[in-house]
Protein backbone atom coordinates (compact mmCIF):
# COMPACT_ATOMS: atom_id res chain seq x y z
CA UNK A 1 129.07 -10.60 93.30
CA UNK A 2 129.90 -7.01 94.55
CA UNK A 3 129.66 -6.01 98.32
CA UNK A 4 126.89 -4.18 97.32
CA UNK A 5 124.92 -7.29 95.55
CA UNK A 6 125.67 -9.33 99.28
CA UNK A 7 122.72 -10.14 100.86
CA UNK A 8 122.21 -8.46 104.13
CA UNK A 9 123.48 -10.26 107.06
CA UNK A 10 120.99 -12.30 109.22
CA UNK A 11 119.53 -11.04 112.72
CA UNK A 12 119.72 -13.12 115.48
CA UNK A 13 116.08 -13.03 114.97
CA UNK A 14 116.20 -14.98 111.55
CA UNK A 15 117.52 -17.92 113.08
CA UNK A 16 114.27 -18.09 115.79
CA UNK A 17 111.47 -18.63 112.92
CA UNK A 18 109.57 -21.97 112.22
CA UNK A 19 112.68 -24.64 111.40
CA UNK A 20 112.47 -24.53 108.19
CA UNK A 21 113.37 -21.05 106.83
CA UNK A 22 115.81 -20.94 110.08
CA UNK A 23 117.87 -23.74 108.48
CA UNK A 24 117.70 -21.89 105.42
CA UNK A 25 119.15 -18.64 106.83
CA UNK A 26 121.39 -21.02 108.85
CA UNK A 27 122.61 -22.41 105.77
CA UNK A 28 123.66 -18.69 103.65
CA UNK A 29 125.06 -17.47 106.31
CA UNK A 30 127.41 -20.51 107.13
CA UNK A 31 127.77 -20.25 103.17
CA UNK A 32 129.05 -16.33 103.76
CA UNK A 33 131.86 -17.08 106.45
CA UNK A 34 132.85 -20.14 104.12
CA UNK A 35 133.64 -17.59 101.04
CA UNK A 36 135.05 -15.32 103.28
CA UNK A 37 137.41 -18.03 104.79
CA UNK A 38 138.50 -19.13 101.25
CA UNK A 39 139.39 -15.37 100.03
CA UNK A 40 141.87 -14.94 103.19
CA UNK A 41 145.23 -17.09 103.70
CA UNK A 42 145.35 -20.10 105.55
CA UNK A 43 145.70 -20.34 109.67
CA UNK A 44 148.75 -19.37 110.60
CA UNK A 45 149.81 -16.88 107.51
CA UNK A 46 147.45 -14.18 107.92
CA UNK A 47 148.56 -10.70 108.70
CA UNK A 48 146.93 -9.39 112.30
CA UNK A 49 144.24 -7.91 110.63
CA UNK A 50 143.10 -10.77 108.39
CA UNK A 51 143.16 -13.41 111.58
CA UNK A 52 140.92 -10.78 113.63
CA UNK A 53 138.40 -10.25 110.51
CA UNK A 54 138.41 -13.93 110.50
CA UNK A 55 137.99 -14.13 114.22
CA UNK A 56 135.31 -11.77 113.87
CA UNK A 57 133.41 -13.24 111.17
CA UNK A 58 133.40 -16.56 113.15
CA UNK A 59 131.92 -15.18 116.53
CA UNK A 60 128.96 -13.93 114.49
CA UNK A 61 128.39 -17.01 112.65
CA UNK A 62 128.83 -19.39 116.27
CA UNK A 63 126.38 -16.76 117.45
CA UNK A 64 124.13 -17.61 114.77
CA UNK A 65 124.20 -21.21 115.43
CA UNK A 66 123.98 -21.00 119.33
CA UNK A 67 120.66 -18.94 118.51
CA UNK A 68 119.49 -21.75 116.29
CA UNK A 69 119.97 -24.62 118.57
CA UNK A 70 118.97 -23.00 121.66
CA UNK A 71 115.28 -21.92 119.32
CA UNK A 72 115.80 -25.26 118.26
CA UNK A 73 117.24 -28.34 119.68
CA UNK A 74 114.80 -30.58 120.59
CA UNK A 75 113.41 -30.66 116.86
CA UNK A 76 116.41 -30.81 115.51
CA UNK A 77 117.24 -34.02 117.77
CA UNK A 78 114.01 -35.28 116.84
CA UNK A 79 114.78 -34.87 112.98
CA UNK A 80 118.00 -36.73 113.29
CA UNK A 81 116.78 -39.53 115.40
CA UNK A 82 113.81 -40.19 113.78
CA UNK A 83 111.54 -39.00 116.94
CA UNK A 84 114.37 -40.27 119.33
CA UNK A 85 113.68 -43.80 117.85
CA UNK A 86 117.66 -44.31 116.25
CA UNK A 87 120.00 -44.55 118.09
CA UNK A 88 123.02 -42.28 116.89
CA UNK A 89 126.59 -42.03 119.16
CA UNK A 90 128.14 -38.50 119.30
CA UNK A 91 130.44 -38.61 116.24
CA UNK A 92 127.40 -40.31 114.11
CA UNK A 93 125.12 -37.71 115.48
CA UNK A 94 127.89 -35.00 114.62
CA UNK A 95 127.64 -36.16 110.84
CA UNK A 96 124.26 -36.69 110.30
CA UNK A 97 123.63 -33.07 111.91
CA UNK A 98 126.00 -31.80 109.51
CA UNK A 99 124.25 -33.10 106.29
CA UNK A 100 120.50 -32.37 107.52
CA UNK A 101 121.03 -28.81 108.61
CA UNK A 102 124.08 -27.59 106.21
CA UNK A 103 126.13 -24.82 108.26
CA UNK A 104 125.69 -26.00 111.80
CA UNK A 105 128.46 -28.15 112.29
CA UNK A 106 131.71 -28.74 110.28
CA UNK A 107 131.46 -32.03 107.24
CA UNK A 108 133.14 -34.52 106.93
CA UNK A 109 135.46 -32.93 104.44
CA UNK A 110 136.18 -30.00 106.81
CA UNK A 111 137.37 -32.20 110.21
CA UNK A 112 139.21 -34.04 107.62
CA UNK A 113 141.35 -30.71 106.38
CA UNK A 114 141.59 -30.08 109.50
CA UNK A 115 142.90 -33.48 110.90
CA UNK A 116 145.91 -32.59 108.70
CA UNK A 117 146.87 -29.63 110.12
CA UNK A 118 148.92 -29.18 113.73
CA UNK A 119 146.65 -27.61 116.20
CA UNK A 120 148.42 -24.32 115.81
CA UNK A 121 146.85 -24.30 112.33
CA UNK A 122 143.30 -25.16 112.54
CA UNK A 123 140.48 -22.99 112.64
CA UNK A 124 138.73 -24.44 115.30
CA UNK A 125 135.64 -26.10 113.74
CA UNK A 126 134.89 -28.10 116.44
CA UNK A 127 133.95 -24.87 118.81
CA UNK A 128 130.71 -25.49 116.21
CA UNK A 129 130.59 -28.99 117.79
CA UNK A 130 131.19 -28.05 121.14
CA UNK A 131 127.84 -25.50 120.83
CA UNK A 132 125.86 -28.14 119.09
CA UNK A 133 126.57 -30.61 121.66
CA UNK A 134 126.10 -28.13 124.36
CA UNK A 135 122.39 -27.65 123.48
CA UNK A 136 121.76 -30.84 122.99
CA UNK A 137 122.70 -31.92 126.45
CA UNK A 138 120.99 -28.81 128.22
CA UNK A 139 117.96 -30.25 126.66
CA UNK A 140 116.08 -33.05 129.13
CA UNK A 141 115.04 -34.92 126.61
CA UNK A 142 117.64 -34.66 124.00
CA UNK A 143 120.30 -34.72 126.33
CA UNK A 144 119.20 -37.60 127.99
CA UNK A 145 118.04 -40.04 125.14
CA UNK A 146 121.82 -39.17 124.17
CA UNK A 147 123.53 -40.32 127.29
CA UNK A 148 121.06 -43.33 127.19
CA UNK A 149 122.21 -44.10 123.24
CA UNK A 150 126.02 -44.03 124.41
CA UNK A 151 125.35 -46.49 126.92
CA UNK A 152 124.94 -48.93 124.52
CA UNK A 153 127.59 -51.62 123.68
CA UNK A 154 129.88 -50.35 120.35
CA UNK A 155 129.76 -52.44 117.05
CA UNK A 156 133.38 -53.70 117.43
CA UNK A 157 132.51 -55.10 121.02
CA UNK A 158 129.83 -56.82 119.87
CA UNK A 159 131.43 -58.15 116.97
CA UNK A 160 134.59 -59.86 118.92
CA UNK A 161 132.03 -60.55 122.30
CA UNK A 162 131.50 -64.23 120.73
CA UNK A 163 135.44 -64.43 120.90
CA UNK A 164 136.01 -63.42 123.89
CA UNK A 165 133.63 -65.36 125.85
CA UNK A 166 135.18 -68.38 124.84
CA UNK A 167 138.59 -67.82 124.90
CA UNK A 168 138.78 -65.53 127.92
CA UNK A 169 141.27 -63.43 125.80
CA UNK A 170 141.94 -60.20 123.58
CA UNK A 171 144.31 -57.84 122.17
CA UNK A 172 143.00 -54.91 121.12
CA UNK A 173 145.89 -52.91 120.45
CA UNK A 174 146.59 -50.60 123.64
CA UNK A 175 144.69 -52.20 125.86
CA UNK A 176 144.46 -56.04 126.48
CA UNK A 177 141.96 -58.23 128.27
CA UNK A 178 141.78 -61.46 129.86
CA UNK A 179 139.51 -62.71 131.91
CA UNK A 180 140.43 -65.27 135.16
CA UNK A 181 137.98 -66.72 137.19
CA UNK A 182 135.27 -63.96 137.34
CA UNK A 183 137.66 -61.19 136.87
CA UNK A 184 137.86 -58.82 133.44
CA UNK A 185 141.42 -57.79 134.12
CA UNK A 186 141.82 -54.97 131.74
CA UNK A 187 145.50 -53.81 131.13
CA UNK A 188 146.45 -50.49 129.50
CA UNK A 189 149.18 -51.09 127.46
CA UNK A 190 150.90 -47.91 125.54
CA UNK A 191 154.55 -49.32 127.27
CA UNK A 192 156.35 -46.38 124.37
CA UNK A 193 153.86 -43.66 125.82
CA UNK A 194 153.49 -44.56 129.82
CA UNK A 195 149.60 -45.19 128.77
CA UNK A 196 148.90 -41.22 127.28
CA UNK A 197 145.68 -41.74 125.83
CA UNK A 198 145.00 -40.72 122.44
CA UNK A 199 141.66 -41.43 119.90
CA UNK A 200 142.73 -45.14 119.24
CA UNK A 201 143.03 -45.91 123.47
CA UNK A 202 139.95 -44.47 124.25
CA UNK A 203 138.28 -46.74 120.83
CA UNK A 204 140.54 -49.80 122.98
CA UNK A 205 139.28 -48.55 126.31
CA UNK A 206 135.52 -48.55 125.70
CA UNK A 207 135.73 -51.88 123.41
CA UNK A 208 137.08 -53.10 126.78
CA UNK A 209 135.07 -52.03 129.09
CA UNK A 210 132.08 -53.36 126.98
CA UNK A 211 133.25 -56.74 126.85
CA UNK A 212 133.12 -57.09 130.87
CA UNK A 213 130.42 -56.01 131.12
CA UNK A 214 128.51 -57.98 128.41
CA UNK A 215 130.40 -61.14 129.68
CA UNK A 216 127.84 -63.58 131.57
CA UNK A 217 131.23 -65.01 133.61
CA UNK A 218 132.66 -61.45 134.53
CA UNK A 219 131.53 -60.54 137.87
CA UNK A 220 134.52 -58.00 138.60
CA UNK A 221 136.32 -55.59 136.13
CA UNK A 222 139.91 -54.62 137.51
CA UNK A 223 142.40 -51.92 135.31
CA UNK A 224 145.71 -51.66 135.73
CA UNK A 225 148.57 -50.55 133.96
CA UNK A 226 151.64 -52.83 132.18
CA UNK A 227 154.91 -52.74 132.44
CA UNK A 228 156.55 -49.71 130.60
CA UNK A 229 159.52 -49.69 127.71
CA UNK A 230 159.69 -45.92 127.98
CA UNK A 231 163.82 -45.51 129.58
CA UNK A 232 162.90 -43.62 132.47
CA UNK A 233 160.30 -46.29 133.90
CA UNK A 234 161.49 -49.36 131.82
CA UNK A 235 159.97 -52.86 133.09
CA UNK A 236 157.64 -51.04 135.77
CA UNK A 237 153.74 -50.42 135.77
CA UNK A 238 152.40 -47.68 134.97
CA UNK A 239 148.64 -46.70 135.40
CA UNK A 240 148.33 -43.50 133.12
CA UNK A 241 149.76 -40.17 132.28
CA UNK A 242 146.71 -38.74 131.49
CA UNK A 243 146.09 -37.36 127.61
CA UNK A 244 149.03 -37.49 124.84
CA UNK A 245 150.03 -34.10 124.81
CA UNK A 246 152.11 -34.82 121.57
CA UNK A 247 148.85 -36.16 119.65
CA UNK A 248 147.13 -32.99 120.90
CA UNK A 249 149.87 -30.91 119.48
CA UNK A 250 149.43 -33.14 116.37
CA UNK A 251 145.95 -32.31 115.81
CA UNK A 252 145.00 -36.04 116.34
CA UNK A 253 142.99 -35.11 119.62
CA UNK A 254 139.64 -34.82 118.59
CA UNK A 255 136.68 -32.97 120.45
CA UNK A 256 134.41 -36.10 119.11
CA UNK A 257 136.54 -38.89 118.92
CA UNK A 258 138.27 -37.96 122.36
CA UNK A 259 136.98 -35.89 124.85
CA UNK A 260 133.59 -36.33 124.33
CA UNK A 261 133.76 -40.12 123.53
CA UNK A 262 135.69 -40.66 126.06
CA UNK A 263 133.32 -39.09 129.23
CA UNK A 264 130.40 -40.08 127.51
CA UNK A 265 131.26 -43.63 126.35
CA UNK A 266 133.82 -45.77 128.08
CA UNK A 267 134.17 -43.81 132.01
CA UNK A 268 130.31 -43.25 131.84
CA UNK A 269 129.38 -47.21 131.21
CA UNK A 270 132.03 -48.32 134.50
CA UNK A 271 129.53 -45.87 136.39
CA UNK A 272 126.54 -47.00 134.73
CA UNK A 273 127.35 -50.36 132.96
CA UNK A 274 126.72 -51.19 129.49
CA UNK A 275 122.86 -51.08 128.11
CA UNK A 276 121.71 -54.51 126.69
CA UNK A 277 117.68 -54.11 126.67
CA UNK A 278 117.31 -57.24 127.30
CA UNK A 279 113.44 -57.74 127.61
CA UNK A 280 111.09 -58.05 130.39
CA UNK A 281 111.00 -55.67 133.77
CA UNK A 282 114.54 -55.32 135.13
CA UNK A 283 117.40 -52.77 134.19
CA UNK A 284 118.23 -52.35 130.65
CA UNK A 285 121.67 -51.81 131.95
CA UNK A 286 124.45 -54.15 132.74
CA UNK A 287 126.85 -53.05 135.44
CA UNK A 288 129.81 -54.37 137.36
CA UNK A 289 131.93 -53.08 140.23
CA UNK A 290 135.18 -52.08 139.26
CA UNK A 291 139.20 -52.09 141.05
CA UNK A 292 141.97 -49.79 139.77
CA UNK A 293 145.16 -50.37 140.78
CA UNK A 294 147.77 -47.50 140.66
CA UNK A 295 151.52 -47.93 139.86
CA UNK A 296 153.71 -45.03 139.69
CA UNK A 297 151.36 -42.54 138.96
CA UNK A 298 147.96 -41.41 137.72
CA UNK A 299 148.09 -37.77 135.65
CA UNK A 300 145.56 -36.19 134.33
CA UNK A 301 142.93 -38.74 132.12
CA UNK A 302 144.62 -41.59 134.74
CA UNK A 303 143.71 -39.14 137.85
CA UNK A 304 139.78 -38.96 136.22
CA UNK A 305 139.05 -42.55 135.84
CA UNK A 306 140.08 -43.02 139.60
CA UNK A 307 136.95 -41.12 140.61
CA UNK A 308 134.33 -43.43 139.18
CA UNK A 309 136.02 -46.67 140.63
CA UNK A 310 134.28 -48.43 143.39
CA UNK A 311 138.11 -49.30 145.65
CA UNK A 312 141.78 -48.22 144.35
CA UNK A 313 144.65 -49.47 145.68
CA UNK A 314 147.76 -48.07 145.30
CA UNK A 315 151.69 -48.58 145.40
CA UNK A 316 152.79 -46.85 148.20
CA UNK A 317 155.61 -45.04 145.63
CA UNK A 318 152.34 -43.54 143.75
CA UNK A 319 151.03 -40.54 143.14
CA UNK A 320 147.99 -38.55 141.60
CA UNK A 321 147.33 -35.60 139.86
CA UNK A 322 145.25 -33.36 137.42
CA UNK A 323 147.48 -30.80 135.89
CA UNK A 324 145.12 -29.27 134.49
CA UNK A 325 146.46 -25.15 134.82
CA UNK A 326 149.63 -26.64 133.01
CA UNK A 327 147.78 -27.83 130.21
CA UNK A 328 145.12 -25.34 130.34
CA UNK A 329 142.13 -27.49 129.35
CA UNK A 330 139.07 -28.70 131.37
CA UNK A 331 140.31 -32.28 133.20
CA UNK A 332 136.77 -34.00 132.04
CA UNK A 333 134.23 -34.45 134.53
CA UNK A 334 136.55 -34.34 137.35
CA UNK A 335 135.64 -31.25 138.33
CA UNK A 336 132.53 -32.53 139.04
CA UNK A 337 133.32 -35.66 140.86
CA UNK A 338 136.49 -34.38 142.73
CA UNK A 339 135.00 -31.99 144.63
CA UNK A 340 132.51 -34.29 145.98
CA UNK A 341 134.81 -36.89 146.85
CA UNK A 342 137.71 -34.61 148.52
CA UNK A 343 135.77 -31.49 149.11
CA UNK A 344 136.35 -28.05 147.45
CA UNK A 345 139.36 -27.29 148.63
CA UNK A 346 141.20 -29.78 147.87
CA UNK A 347 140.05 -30.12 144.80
CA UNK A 348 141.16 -26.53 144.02
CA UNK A 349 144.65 -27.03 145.09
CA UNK A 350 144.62 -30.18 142.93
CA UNK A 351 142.62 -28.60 139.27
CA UNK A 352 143.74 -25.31 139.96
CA UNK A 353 147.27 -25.52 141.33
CA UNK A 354 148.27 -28.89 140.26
CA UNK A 355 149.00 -30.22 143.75
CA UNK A 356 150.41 -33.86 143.62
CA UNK A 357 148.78 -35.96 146.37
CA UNK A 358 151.16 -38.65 147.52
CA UNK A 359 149.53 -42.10 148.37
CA UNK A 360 151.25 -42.03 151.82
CA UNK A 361 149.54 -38.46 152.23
CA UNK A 362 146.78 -38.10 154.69
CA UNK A 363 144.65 -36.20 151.70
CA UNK A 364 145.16 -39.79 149.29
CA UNK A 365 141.85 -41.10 151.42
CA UNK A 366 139.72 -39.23 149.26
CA UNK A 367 141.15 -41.08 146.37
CA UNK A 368 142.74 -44.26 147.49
CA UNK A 369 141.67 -46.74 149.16
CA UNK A 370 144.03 -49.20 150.09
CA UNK A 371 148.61 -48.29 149.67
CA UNK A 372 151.00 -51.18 149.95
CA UNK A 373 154.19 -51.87 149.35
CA UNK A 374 154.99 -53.21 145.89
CA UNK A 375 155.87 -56.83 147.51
CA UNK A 376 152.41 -56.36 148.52
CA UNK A 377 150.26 -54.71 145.88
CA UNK A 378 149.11 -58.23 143.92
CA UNK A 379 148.12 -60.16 147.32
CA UNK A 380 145.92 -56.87 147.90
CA UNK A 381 144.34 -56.69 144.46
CA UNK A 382 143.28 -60.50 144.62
CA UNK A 383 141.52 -59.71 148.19
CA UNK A 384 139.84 -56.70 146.53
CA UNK A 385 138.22 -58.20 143.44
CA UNK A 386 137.01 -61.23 145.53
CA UNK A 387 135.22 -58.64 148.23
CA UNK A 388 133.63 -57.08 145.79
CA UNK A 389 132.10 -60.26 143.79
CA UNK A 390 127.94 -60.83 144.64
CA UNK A 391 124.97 -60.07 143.56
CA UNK A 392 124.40 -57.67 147.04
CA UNK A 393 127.46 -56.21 146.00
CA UNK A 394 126.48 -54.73 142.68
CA UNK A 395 122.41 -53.74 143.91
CA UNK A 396 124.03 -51.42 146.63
CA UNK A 397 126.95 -50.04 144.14
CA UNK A 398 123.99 -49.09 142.16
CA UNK A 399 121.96 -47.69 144.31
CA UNK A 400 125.52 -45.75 145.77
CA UNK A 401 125.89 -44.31 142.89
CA UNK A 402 122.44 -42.65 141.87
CA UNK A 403 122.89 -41.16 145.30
CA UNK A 404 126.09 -39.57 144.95
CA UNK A 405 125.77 -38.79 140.78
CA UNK A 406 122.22 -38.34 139.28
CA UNK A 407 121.99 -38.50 135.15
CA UNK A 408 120.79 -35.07 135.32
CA UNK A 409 123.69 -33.44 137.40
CA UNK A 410 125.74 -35.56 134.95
CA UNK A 411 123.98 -34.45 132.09
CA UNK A 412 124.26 -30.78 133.29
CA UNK A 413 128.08 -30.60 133.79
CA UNK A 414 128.66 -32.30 130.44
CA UNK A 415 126.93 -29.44 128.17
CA UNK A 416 129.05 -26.70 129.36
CA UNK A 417 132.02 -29.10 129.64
CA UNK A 418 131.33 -29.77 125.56
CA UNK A 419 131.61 -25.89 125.02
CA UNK A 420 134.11 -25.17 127.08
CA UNK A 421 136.86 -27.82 126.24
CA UNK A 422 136.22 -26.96 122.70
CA UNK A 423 136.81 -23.38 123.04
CA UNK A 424 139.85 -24.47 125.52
CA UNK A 425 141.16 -26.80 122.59
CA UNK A 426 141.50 -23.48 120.50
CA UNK A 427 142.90 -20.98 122.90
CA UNK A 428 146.57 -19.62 122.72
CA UNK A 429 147.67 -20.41 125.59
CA UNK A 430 146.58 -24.40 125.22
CA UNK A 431 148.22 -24.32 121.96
CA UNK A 432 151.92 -22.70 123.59
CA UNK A 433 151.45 -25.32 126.30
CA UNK A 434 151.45 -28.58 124.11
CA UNK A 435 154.17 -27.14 121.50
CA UNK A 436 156.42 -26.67 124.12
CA UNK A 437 155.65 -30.03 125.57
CA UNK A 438 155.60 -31.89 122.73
CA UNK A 439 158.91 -30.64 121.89
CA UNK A 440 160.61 -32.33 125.30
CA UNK A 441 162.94 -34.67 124.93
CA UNK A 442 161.46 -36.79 127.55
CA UNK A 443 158.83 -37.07 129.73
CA UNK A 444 159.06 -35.94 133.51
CA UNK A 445 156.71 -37.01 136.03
CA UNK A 446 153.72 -35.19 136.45
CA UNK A 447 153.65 -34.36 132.92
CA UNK A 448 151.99 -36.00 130.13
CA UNK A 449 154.46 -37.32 127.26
């Protein structure tokens, strides 16, 4: 076909007709910037003009798509969920969007090119993602029946709950779980990686997580990290240093599988507990209070879960922090629940300028609860979890935390948080960041391995 056979690009007007011929005009015009992907070189070997046509071609096309979902979203929702009646997590609602309305959001077959490229080389299909989910959780009712559907308990949890609650024990990889007594003592285990998360610890947290909850003889959920193998902290706890910088360099951080997962699955349910509608009048949800205990340090991811615990205790060595201007990407919903916990101020120094706060500091009140000595730290946890047992206990944690989160607020912060981590996944400056990281010998603290 000759340039002058092309069909005439579509208005941003094309996209706000009736669904149907939207979809359609959707559909060339993601069709168009595919061809014109496929005639230039790959990521990373174009000459400064092809990467800016490229560049180009893709803001009109994201444009496009925005148009669409914001004319759009709640019908397409409906059409994928059968009239919000299945139930479909974020990556399963990712691929069924992609083969109802071709051109919205990457296949199957793209994220998996992609997957085997290094970061550097990608070209950022899941910004499409990022917009799609972005609509979706603007919308009341889309947005919400989507928090509500991630809620629920994952396949593998329920599969091994039947296990668990009769031996009291398993290993899922990177995390481990045993319950004594009442407690769900969760353990993150990466010992090579000081507890980076990646896709498979987050799949390991939420599994987890899950299986506290569902457990009729859990009435307290404590985390805590194991003891390290990595030289520089070898046979000492570790809580978390935050997300694995390498595996982000890698390409093996997904927008999906990860970031999205990870807010919206495994840190939402130790807010909100785990959905079981079980029948009759009373909650559909299942929740539990929750300890952390931090050794060493919590970075980053570590430094976010901290914020939805109900009491952290600390070593007094310890320290926390969200480095979030080194790595140059959003640090999940912690700009959210930071700055209501420590104020704005301090949460500025800590997102903006990476300020460490000590556990000894004055400022580690807004974080920490309790700091003892290391002789100390276990005698301390065992008072903690055995506080916070009851059945008083977990109707006023409840009711705490509709009063200091609502769904909606939630549900607001997380659609521009989906656009603008993708887009922050993507930028140049990320992508410097996590080369040069990745390409460290070792690990220092207060930066992610």
């Amino acid at each position: 076909m000759s340039a002058d056979d092309e069909p005439t690009a579509p208005h941003l007007n094309d996209v706000r007709t009736p669904l149907p011929q939207a979809r359609e005009t959707l559909k060339q015009a993601a069709r168009r910037h595919a061809h014109l992907l496929a005639a230039l070189p790959p990521h990373g070997e174009r000459t400064v003009r092809q990467q800016a046509d490229a560049e180009t071609a893709a803001d009109t096309v994201r444009t496009l798509r925005a148009t669409f979902m914001d004319t759009h979203t709640d019908a397409v929702y409906d059409e994928l969920t059968d009239r919000l009646t299945r139930p479909l997590r974020v990556d399963e609602l990712a691929a069924a969007a992609a083969t109802a309305f071709p051109g919205l959001v990457p296949t199957g077959e793209q994220l998996a090119a992609e997957r085997t490229r290094p970061q550097a080389r990608k070209e950022g299909h899941e910004i499409d993602q990022g917009i799609f989910f972005s609509r979706v959780l603007r919308s009341p009712r889309a947005g919400a029946h989507l928090l509500d559907t991630m809620l629920l308990p994952t396949p593998r949890a329920t599969a091994l709950l039947p296990e668990f609650t009769r031996t009291g024990r398993v290993d899922l990889g990177s995390v481990r779980l045993e319950r004594t007594g009442a407690v769900a003592r969760v353990t993150m285990c990466r010992d090579d990686a000081l507890n980076a998360e990646d896709n498979t610890q987050v799949d390991d947290m939420e599994t987890a997580v899950d299986l506290a909850l569902l457990d009729p003889a859990v009435e307290v959920g404590l985390l805590r990290g194991g003891e390290m193998t990595h030289p520089r902290y070898r046979g000492r706890r570790v809580f978390s240093a935050g997300i694995n910088l390498k595996a982000l360099h890698s390409g093996d951080i997904s927008l999906v599988d990860f970031l999205l997962r990870r807010e919206l699955g495994y840190i939402h349910k130790l807010l909100r507990g785990v959905r079981t509608d079980r029948p009759g009048w009373r909650s559909r949800t299942t929740d539990k209070p929750w300890v952390a205990v931090v050794d060493s340090f919590a970075i980053g991811g570590g430094a976010q879960l901290l914020l939805v615990f109900d009491h952290v205790i600390a070593a007094a060595d310890a320290y926390v922090s969200l480095p979030a201007a080194q790595e140059g990407i959003v640090p999940g919903a912690a700009n959210f629940r930071l700055t209501r916990s420590a104020g704005p101020r301090l949460a500025r120094q800590v997102i903006l300028e990476g300020r460490r706060i000590f556990a000894t500091e004055p400022e580690a009140r807004f974080l920490i609860d309790e700091v003892h000595d290391r002789t100390d730290l276990d005698l301390a946890v065992e008072r903690s979890v055995e506080r916070l047992r009851g059945s008083a206990v977990l109707a006023n944690r409840r009711m705490l935390n509709l009063a200091e989160e609502s769904p909606d607020d939630f549900r607001r912060y997380m659609a521009e948080f989906a656009l603008h981590q993708a887009i922050r996944l993507y930028s140049s400056d990320v992508i410097d960041k996590v080369g040069r990281f990745s390409g460290a010998p070792a690990p220092e603290p207060g930066r992610t391995p």
